[in-house]
C-alpha atoms as a PDB file:
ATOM      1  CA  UNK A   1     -17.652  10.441 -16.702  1.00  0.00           C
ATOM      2  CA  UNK A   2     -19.740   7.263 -17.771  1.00  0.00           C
ATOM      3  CA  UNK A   3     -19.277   4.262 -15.412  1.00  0.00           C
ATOM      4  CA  UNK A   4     -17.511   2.388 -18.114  1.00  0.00           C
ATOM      5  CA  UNK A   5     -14.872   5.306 -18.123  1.00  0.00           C
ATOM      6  CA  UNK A   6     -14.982   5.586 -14.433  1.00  0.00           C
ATOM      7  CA  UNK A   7     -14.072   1.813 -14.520  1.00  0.00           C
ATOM      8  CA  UNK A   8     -11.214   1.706 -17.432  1.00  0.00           C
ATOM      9  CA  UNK A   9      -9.919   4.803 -15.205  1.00  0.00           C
ATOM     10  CA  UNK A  10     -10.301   2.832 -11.460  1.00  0.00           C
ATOM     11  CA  UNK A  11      -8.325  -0.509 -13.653  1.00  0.00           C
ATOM     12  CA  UNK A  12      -5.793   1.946 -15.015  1.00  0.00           C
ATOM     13  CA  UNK A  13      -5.001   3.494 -11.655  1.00  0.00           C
ATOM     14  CA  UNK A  14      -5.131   0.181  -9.972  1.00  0.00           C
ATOM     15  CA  UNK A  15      -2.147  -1.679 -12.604  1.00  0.00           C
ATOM     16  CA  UNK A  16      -0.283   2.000 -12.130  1.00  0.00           C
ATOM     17  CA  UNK A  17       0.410   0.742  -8.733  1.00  0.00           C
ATOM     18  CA  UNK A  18       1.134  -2.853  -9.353  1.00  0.00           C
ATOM     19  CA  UNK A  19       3.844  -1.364 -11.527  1.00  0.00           C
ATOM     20  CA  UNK A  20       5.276   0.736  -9.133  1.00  0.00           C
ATOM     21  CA  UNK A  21       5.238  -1.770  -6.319  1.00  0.00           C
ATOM     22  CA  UNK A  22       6.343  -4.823  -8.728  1.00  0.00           C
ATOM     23  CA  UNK A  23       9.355  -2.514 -10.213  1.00  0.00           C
ATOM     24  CA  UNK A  24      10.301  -1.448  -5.968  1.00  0.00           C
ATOM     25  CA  UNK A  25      10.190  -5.686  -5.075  1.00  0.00           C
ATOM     26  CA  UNK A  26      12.113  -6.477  -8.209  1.00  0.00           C
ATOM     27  CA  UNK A  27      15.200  -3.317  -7.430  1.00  0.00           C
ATOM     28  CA  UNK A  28      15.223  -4.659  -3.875  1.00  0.00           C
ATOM     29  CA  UNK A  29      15.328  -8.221  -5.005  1.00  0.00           C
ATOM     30  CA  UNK A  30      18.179  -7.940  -7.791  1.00  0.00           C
ATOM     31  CA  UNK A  31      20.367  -5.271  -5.352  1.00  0.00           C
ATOM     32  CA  UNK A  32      19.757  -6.406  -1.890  1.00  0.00           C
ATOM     33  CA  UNK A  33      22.989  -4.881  -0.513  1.00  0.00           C
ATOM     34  CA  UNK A  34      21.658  -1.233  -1.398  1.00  0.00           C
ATOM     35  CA  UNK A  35      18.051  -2.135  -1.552  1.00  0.00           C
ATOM     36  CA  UNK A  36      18.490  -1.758   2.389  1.00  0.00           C
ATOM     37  CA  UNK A  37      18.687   1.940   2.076  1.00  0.00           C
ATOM     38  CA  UNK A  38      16.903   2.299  -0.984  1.00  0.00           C
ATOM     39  CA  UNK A  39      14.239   0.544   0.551  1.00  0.00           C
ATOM     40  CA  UNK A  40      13.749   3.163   2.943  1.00  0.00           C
ATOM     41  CA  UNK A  41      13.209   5.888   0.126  1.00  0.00           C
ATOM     42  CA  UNK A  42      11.577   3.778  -2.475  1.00  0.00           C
ATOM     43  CA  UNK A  43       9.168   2.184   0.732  1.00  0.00           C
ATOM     44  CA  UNK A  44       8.221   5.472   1.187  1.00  0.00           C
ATOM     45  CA  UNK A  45       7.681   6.638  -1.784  1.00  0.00           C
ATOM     46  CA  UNK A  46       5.688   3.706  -2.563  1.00  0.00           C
ATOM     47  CA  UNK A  47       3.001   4.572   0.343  1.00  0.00           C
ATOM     48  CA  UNK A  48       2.916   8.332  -0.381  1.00  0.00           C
ATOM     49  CA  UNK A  49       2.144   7.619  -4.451  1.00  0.00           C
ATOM     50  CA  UNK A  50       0.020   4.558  -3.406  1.00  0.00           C
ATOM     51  CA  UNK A  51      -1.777   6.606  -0.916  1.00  0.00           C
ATOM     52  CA  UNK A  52      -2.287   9.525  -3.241  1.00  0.00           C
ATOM     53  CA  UNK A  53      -3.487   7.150  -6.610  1.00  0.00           C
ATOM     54  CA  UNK A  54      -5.884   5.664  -3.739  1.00  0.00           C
ATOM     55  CA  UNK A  55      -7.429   9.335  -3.125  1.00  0.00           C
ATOM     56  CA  UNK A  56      -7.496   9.709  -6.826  1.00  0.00           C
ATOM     57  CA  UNK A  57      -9.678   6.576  -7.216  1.00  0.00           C
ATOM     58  CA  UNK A  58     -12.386   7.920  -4.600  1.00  0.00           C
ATOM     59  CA  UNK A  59     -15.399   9.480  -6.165  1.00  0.00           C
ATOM     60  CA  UNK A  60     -16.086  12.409  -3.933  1.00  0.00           C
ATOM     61  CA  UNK A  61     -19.375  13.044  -4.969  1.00  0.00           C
ATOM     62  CA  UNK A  62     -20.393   9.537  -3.823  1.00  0.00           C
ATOM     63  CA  UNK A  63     -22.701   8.749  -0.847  1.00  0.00           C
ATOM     64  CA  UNK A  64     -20.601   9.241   2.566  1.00  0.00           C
ATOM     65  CA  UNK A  65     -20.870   5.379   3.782  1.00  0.00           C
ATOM     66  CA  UNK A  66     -18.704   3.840   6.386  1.00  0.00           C
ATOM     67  CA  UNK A  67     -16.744   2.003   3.425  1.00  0.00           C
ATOM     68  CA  UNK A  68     -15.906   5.639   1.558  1.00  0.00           C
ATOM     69  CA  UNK A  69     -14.743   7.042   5.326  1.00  0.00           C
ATOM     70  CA  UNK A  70     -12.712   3.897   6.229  1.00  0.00           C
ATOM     71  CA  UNK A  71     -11.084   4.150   2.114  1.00  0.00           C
ATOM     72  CA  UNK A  72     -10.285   7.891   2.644  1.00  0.00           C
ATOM     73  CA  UNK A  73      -8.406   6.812   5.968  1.00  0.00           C
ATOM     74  CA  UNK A  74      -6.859   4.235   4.400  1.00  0.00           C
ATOM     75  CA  UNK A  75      -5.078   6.848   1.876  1.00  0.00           C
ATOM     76  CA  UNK A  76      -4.054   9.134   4.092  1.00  0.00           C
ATOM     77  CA  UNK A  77      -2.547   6.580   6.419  1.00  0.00           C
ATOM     78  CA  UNK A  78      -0.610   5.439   3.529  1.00  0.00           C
ATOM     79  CA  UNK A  79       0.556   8.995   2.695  1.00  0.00           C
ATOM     80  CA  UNK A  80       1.108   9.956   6.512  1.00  0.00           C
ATOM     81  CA  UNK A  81       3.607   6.762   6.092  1.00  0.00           C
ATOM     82  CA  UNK A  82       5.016   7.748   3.276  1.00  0.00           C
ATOM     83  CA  UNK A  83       6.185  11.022   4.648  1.00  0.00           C
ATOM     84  CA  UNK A  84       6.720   9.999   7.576  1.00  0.00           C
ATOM     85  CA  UNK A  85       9.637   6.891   5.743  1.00  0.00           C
ATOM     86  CA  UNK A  86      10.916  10.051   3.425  1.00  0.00           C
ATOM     87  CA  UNK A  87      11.632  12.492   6.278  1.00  0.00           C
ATOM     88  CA  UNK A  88      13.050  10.219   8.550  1.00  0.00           C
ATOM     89  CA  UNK A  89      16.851  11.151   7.401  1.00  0.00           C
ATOM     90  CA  UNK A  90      15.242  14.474   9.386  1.00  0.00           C
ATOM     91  CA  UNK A  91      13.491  12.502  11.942  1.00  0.00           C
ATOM     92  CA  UNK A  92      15.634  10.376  13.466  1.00  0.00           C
ATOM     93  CA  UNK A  93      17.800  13.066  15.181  1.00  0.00           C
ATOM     94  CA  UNK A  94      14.997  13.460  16.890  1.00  0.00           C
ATOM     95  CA  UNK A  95      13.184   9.855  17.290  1.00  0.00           C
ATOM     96  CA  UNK A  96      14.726   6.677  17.162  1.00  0.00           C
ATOM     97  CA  UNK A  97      15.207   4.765  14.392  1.00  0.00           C
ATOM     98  CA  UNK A  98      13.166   1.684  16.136  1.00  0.00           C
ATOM     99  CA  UNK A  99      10.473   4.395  16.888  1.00  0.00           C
ATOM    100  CA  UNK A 100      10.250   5.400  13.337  1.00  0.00           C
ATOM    101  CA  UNK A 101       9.999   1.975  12.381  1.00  0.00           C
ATOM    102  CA  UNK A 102       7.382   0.797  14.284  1.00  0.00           C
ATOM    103  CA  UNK A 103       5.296   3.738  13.997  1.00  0.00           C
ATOM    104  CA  UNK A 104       5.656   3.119  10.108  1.00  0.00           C
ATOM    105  CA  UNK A 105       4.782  -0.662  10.413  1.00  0.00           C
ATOM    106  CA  UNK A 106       2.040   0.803  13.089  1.00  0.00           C
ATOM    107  CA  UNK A 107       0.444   2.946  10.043  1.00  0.00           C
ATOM    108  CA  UNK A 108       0.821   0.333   7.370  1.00  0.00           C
ATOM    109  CA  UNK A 109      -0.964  -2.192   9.843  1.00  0.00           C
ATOM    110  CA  UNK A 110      -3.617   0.480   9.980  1.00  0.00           C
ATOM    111  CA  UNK A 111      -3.743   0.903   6.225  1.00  0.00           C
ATOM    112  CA  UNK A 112      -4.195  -2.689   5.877  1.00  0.00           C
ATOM    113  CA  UNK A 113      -7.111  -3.039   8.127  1.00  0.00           C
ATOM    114  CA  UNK A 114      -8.968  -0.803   6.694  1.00  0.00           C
ATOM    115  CA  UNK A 115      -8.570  -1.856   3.068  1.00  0.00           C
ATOM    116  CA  UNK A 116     -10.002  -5.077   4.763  1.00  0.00           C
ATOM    117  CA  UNK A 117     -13.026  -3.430   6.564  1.00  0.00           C
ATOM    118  CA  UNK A 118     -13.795  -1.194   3.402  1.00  0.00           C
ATOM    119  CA  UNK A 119     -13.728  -4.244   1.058  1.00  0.00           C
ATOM    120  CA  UNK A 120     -16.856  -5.640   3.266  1.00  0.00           C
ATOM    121  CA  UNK A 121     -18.200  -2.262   3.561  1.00  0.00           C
ATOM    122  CA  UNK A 122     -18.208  -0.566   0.182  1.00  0.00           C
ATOM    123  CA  UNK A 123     -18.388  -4.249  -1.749  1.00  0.00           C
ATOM    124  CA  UNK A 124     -20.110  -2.626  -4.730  1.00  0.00           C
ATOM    125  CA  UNK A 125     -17.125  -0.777  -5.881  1.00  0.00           C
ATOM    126  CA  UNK A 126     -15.168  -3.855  -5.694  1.00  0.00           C
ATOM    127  CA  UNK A 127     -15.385  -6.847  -8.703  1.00  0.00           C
ATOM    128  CA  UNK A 128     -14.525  -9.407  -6.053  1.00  0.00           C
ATOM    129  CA  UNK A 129     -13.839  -9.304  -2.396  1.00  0.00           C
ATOM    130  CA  UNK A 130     -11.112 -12.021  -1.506  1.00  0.00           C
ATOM    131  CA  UNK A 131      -8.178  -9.448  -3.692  1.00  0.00           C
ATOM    132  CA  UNK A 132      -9.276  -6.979  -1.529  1.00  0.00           C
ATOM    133  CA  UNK A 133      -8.961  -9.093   1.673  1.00  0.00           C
ATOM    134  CA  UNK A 134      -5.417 -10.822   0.472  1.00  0.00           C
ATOM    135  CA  UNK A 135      -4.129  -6.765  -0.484  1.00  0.00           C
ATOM    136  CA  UNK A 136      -5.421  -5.933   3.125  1.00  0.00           C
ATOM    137  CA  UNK A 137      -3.334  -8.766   4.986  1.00  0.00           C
ATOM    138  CA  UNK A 138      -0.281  -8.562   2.867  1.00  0.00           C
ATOM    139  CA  UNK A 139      -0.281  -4.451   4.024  1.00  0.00           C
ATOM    140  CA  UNK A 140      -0.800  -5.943   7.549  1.00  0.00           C
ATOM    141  CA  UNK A 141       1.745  -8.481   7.341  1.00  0.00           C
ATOM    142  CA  UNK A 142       4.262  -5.835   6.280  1.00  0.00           C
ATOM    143  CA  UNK A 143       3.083  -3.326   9.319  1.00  0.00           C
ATOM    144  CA  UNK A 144       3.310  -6.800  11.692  1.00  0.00           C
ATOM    145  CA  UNK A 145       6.950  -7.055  10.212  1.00  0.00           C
ATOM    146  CA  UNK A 146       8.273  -3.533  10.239  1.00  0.00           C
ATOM    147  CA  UNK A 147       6.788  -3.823  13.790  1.00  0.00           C
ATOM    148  CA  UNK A 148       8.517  -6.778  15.071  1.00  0.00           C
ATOM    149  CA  UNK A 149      11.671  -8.360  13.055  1.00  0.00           C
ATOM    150  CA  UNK A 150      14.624  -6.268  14.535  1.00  0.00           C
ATOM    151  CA  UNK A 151      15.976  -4.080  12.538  1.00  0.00           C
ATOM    152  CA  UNK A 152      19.737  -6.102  12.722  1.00  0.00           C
ATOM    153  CA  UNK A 153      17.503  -8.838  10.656  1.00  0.00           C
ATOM    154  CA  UNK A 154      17.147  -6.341   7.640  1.00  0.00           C
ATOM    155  CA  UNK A 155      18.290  -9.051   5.051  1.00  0.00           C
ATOM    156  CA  UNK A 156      15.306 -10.929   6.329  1.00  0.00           C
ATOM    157  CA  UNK A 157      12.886  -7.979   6.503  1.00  0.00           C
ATOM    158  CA  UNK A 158      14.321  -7.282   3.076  1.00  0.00           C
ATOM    159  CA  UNK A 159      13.316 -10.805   1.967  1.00  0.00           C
ATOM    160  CA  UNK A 160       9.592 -10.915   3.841  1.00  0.00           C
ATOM    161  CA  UNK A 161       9.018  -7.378   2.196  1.00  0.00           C
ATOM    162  CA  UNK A 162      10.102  -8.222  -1.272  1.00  0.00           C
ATOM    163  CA  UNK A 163       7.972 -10.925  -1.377  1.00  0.00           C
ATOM    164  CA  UNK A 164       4.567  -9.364  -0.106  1.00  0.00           C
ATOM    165  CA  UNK A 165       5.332  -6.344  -2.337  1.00  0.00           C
ATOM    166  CA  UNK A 166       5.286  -8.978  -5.354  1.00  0.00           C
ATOM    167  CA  UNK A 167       2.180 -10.555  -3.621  1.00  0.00           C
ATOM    168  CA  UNK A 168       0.543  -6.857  -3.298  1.00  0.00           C
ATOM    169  CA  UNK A 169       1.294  -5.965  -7.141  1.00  0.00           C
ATOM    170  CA  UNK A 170       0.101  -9.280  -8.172  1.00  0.00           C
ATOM    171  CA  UNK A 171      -3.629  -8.524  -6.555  1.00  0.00           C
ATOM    172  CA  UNK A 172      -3.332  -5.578  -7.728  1.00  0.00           C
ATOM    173  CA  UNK A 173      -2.795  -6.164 -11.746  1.00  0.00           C
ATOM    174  CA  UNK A 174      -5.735  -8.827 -10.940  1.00  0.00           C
ATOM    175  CA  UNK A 175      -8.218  -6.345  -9.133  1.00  0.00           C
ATOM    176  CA  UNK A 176      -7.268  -3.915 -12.341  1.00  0.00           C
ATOM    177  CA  UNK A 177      -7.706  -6.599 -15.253  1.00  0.00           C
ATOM    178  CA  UNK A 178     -11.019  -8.068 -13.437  1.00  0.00           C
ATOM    179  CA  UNK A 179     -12.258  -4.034 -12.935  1.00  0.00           C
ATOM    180  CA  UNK A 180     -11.640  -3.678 -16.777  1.00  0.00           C
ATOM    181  CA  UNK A 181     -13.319  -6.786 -17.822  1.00  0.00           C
ATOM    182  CA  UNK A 182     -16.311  -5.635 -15.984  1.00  0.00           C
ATOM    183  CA  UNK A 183     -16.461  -2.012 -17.904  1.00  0.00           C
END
């Protein structure tokens, strides 16, 4: 693939998931009495296809630099969270539902970080670093959350996620148009 392919391909990927996470923050904005449960599915869904469009993006026949290892991590953590969201109707007869959460909000604060580290670490993949830093935090602002707003605050939660999802889809449709105006 030319890099000018390998770049329309990287933007294309990249707005994919702004869609998906825009279209999740909008549901659970407009229907906030269901979006409670639906969050639960869709929130999961969202990290497994996030974390799987992610490993789709890596170029596996790159050099294997910190910034590729800590990216690779990053994807997996996102789909070990997704799966972990989607089977916790199976889960939680045997783990709390608290447990569940904070282990998910654990993994997403994980994710973020290492979006961050790999933004400084693989910079020459990335058109500018400070999208890459704000997608980072907003992932570790929704781990921090999941982690400590009680779970009888889910209207707030609900609120706090909606919002950084919107944030998160808006870096995201920039990091894709400013990938595509470099190809």
């Amino acid at each position: 693939m030319a890099a000018g392919d390998t770049k329309r391909f990287d933007a294309t990927l990249t707005a994919l998931r702004g869609v998906l996470i825009a279209a999740a923050a909008l549901v659970a904005f407009f229907y906030p009495t269901q979006a409670v449960r639906l969050l639960v599915l869709v929130g999961g869904g969202l990290l497994l296809v996030d974390g799987v469009l992610g490993l789709v993006g890596i170029d596996f026949s790159s050099r294997r630099t910190t910034g590729y290892w800590l990216t690779l991590a990053r994807n997996v953590l996102s789909i070990a969270a997704g799966v972990l969201v989607l089977a916790s109707g199976l889960l939680v007869n045997v783990f709390t539902l608290a447990f569940l959460t904070s282990t998910v909000g654990l993994l997403a604060l994980l994710v973020g970080l290492f979006e961050m580290a790999s933004s400084f670490l693989d910079s020459g993949r990335q058109t500018r670093l400070w999208p890459t830093l704000v997608g980072g935090a907003v992932y570790a602002a929704f781990g921090l959350a999941l982690m400590f707003v009680p779970l009888s605050s889910a209207a707030t939660l609900l609120r706090v996620a909606t919002i950084l999802m919107l944030l998160y889809a808006a870096l995201l449709f920039y990091r894709a148009w400013r990938t595509r105006a470099g190809a």
